[in-house]
N, C-alpha and C. Protein backbone atom coordinates (compact mmCIF):
# COMPACT_ATOMS: atom_id res chain seq x y z
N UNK A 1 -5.12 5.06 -22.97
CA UNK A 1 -4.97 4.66 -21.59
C UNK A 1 -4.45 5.82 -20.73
N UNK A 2 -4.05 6.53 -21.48
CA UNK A 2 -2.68 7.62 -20.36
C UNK A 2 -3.89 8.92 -19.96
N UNK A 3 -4.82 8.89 -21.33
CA UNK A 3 -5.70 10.05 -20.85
C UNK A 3 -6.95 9.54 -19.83
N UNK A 4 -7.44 8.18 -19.63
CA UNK A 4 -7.93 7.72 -18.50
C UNK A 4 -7.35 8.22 -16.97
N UNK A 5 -5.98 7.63 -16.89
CA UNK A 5 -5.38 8.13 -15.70
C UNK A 5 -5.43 9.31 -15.71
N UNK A 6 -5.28 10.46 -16.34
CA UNK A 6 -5.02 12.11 -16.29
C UNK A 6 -6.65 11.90 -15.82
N UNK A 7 -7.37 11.76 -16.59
CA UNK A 7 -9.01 12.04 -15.91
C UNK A 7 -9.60 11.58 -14.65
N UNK A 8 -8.81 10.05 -14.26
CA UNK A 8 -9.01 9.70 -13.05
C UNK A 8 -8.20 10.37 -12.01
N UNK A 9 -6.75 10.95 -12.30
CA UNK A 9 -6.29 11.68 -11.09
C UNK A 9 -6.96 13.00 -10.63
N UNK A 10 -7.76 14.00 -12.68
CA UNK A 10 -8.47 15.17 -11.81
C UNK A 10 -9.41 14.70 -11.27
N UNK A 11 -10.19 13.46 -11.20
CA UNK A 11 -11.66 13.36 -10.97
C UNK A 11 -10.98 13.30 -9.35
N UNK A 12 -10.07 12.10 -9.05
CA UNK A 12 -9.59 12.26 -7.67
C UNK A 12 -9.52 13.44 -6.53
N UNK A 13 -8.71 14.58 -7.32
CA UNK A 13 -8.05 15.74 -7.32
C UNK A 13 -9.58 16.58 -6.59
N UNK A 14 -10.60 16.85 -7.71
CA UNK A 14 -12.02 17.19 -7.41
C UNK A 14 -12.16 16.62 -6.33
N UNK A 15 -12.66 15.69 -6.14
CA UNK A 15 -13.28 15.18 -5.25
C UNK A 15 -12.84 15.16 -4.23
N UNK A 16 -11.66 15.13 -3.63
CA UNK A 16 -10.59 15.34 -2.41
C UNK A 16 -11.11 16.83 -2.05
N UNK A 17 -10.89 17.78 -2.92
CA UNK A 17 -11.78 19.25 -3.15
C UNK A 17 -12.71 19.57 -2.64
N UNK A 18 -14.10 18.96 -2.80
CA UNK A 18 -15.31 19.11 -2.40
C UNK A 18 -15.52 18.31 -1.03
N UNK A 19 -15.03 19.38 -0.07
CA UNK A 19 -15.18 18.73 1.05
C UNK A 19 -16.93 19.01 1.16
N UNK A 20 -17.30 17.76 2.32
CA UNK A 20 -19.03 17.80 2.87
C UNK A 20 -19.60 19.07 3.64
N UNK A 21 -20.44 19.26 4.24
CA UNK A 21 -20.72 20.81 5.17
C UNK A 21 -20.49 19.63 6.45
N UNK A 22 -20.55 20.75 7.50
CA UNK A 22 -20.77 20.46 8.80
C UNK A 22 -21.75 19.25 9.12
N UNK A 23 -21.11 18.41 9.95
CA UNK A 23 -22.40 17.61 10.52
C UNK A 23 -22.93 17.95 12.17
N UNK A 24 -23.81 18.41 12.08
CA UNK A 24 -24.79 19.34 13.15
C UNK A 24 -25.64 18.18 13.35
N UNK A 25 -26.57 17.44 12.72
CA UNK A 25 -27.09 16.49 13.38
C UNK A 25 -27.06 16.29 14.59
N UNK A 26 -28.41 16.02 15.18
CA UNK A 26 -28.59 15.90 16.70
C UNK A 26 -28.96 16.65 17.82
N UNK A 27 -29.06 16.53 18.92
CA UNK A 27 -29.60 17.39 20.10
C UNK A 27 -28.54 18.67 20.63
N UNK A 28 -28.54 19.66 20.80
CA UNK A 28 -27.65 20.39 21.14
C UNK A 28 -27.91 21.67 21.87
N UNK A 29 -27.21 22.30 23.38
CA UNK A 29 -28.09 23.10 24.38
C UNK A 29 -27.50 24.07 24.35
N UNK A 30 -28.25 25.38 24.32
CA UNK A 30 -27.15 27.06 24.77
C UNK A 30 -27.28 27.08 26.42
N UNK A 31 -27.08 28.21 26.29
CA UNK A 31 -26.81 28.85 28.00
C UNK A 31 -28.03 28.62 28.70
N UNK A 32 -28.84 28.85 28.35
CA UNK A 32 -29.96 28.92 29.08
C UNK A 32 -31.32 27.49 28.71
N UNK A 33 -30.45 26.26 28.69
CA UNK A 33 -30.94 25.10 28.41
C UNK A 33 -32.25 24.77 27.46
N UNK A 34 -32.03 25.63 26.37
CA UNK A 34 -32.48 26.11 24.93
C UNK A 34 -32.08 24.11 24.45
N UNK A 35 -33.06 23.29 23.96
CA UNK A 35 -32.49 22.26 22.87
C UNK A 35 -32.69 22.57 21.23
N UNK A 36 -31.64 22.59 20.87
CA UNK A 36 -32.04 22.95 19.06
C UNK A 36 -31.71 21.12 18.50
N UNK A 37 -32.47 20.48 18.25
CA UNK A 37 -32.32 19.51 17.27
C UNK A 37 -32.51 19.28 15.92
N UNK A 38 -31.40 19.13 15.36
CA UNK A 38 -31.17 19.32 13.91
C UNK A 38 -31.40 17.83 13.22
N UNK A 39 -32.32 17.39 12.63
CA UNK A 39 -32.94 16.42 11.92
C UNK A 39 -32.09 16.02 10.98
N UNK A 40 -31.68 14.94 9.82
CA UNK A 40 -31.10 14.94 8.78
C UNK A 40 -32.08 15.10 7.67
N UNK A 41 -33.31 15.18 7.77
CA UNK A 41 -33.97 15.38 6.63
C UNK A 41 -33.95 17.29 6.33
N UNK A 42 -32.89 17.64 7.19
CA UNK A 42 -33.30 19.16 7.26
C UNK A 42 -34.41 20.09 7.78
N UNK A 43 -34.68 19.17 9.02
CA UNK A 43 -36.03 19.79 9.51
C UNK A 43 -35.11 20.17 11.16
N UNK A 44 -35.82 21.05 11.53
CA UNK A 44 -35.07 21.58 13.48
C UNK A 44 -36.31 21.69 14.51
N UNK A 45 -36.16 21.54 15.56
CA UNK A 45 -36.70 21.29 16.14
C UNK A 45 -35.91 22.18 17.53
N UNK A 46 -36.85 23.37 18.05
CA UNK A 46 -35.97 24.20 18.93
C UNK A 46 -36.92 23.96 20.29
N UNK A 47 -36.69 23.99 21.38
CA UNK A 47 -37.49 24.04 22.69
C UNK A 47 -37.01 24.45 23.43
N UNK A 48 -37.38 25.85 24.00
CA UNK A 48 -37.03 26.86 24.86
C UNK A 48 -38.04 27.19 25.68
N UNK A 49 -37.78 27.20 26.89
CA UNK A 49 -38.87 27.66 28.52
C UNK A 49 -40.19 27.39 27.38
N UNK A 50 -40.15 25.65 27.34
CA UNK A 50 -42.18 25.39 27.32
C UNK A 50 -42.08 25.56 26.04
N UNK A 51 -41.87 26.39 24.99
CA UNK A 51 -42.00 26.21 23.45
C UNK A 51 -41.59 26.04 22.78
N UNK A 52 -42.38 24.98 21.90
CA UNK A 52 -41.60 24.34 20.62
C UNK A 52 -41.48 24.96 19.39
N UNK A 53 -40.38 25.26 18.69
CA UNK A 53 -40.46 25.64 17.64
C UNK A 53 -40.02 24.79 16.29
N UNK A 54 -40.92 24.90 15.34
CA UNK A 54 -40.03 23.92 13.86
C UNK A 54 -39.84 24.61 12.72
N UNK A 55 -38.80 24.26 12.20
CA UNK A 55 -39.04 24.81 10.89
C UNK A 55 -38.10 23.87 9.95
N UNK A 56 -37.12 24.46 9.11
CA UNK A 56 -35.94 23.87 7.93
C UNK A 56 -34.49 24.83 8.16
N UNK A 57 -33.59 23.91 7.53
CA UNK A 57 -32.46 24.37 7.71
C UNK A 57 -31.38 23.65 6.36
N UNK A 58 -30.95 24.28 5.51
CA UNK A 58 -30.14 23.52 4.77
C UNK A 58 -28.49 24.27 4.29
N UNK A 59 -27.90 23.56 3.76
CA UNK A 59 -26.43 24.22 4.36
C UNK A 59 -26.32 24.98 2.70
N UNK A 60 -26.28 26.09 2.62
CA UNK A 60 -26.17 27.19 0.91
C UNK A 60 -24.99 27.11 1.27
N UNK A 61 -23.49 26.55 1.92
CA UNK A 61 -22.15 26.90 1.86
C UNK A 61 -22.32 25.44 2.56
N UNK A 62 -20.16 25.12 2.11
CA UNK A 62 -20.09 24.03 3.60
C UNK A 62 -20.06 24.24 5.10
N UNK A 63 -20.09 25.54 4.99
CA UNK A 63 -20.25 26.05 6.96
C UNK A 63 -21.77 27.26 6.69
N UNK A 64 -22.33 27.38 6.02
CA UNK A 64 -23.14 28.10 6.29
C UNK A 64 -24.64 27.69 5.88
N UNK A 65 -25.24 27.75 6.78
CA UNK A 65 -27.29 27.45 6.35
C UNK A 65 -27.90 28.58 6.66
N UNK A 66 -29.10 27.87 5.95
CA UNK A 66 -30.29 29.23 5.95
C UNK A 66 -30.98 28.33 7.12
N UNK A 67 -31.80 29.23 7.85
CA UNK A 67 -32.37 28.81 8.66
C UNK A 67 -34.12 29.12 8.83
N UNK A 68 -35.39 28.71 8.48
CA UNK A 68 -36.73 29.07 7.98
C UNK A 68 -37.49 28.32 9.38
N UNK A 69 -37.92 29.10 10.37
CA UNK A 69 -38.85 28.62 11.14
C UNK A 69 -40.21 28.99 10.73
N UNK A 70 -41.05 28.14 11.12
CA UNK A 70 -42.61 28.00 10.44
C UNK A 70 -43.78 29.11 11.60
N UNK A 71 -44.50 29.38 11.42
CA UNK A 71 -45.48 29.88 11.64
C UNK A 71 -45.13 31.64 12.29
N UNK A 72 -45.49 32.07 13.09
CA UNK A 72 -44.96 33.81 13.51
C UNK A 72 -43.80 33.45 13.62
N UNK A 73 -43.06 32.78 14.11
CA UNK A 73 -41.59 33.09 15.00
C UNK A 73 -40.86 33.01 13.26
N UNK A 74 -41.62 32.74 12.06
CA UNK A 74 -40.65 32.96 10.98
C UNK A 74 -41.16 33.85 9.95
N UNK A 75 -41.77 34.85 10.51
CA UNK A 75 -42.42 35.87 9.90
C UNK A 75 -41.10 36.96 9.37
N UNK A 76 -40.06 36.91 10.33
CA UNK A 76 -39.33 37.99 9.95
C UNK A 76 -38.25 37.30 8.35
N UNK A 77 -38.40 35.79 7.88
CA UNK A 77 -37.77 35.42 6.58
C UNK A 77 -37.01 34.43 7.69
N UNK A 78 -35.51 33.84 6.43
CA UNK A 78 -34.96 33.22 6.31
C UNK A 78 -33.79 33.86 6.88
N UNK A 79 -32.79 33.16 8.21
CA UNK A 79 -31.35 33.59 8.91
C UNK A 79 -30.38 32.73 8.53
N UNK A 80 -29.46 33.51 8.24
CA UNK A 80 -28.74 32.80 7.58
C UNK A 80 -27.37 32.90 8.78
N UNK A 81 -26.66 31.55 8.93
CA UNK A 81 -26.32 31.48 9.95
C UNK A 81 -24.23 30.76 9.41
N UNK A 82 -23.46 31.60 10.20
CA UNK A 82 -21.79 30.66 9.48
C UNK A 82 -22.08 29.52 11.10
N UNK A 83 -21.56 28.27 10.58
CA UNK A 83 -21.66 27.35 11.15
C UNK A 83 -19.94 26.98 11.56
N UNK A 84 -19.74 26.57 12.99
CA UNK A 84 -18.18 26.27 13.47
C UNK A 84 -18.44 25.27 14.11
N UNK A 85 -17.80 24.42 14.00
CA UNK A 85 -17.70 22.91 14.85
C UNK A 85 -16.85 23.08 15.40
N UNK A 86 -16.35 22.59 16.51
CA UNK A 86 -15.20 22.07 17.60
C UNK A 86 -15.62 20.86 18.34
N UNK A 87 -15.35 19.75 18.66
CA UNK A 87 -15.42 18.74 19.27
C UNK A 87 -16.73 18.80 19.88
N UNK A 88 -17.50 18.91 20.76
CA UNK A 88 -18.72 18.85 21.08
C UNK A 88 -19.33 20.41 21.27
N UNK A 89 -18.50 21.20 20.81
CA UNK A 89 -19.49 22.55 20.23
C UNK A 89 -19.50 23.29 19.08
N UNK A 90 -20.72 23.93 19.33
CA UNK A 90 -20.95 24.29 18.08
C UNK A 90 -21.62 25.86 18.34
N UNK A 91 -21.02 26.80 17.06
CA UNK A 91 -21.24 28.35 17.08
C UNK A 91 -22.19 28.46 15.93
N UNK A 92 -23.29 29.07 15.96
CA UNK A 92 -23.91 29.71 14.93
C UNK A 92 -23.98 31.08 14.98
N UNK A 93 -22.94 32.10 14.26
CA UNK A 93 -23.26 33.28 14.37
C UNK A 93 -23.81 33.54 12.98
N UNK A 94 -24.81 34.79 13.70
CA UNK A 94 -25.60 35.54 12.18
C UNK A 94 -25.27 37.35 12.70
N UNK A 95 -25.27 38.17 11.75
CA UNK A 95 -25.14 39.62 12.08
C UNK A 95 -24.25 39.53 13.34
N UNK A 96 -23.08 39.29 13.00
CA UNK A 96 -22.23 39.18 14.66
C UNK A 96 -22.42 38.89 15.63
N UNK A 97 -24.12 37.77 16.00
CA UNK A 97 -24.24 37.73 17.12
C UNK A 97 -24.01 36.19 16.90
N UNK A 98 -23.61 35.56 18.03
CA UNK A 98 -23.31 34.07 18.43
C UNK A 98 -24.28 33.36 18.87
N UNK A 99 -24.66 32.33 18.80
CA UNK A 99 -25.42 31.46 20.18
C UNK A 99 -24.29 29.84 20.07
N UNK A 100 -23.84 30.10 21.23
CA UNK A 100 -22.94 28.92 21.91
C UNK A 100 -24.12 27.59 21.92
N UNK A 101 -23.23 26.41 21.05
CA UNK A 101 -24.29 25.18 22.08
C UNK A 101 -23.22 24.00 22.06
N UNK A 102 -23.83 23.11 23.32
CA UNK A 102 -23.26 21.92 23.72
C UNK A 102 -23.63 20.46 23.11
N UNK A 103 -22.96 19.70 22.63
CA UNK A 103 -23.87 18.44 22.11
C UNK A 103 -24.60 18.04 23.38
N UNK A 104 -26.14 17.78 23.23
CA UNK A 104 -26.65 16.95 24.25
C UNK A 104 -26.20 15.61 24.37
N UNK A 105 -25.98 14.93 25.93
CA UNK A 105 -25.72 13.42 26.02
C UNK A 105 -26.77 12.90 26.62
């Protein structure tokens, strides 16, 4: 019985541990009224001045995803992006550069 509890407090212990990634889900705008919508099946959906872009996105860390847009605009590979939440924003920087966005309402 005593080694049940020892296994149920590490299993506890773990699991308290493994926190989830970011939840990004949803519509969200930069500076220049850019929408990036992040799907839960891991699919995005970007629309900037008139064009749509799609591709995948899945989180390789709990703050960090790769990011794979489909056709030319993902010719140059896979960006890999650290992900920051704050209350209704959100930072994706890659190679030191940022893009600021707002949750859409």
């Amino acid at each position: 019985m005593k080694k049940i509890l020892v296994f149920i407090l590490f299993l506890s212990v773990a699991l308290v541990g493994c926190s989830s990634s970011v939840n990004i889900e949803g519509s969200w705008v930069d500076y220049d009224n850019s929408v990036y919508t992040f799907y839960k099946d891991g699919t995005i959906i970007i629309e900037s001045f008139g064009i749509k872009l799609s591709g995948e996105y899945e989180f390789i860390e709990k703050d960090t995803i790769k990011l794979e847009l489909d056709g030319l605009w993902g010719i140059g590979g896979a960006t890999i992006f650290e992900v920051e939440k704050s209350g209704n924003q959100l930072t994706l920087t890659s190679s030191g550069q940022s893009i600021l966005l707002e949750k859409k309402r």
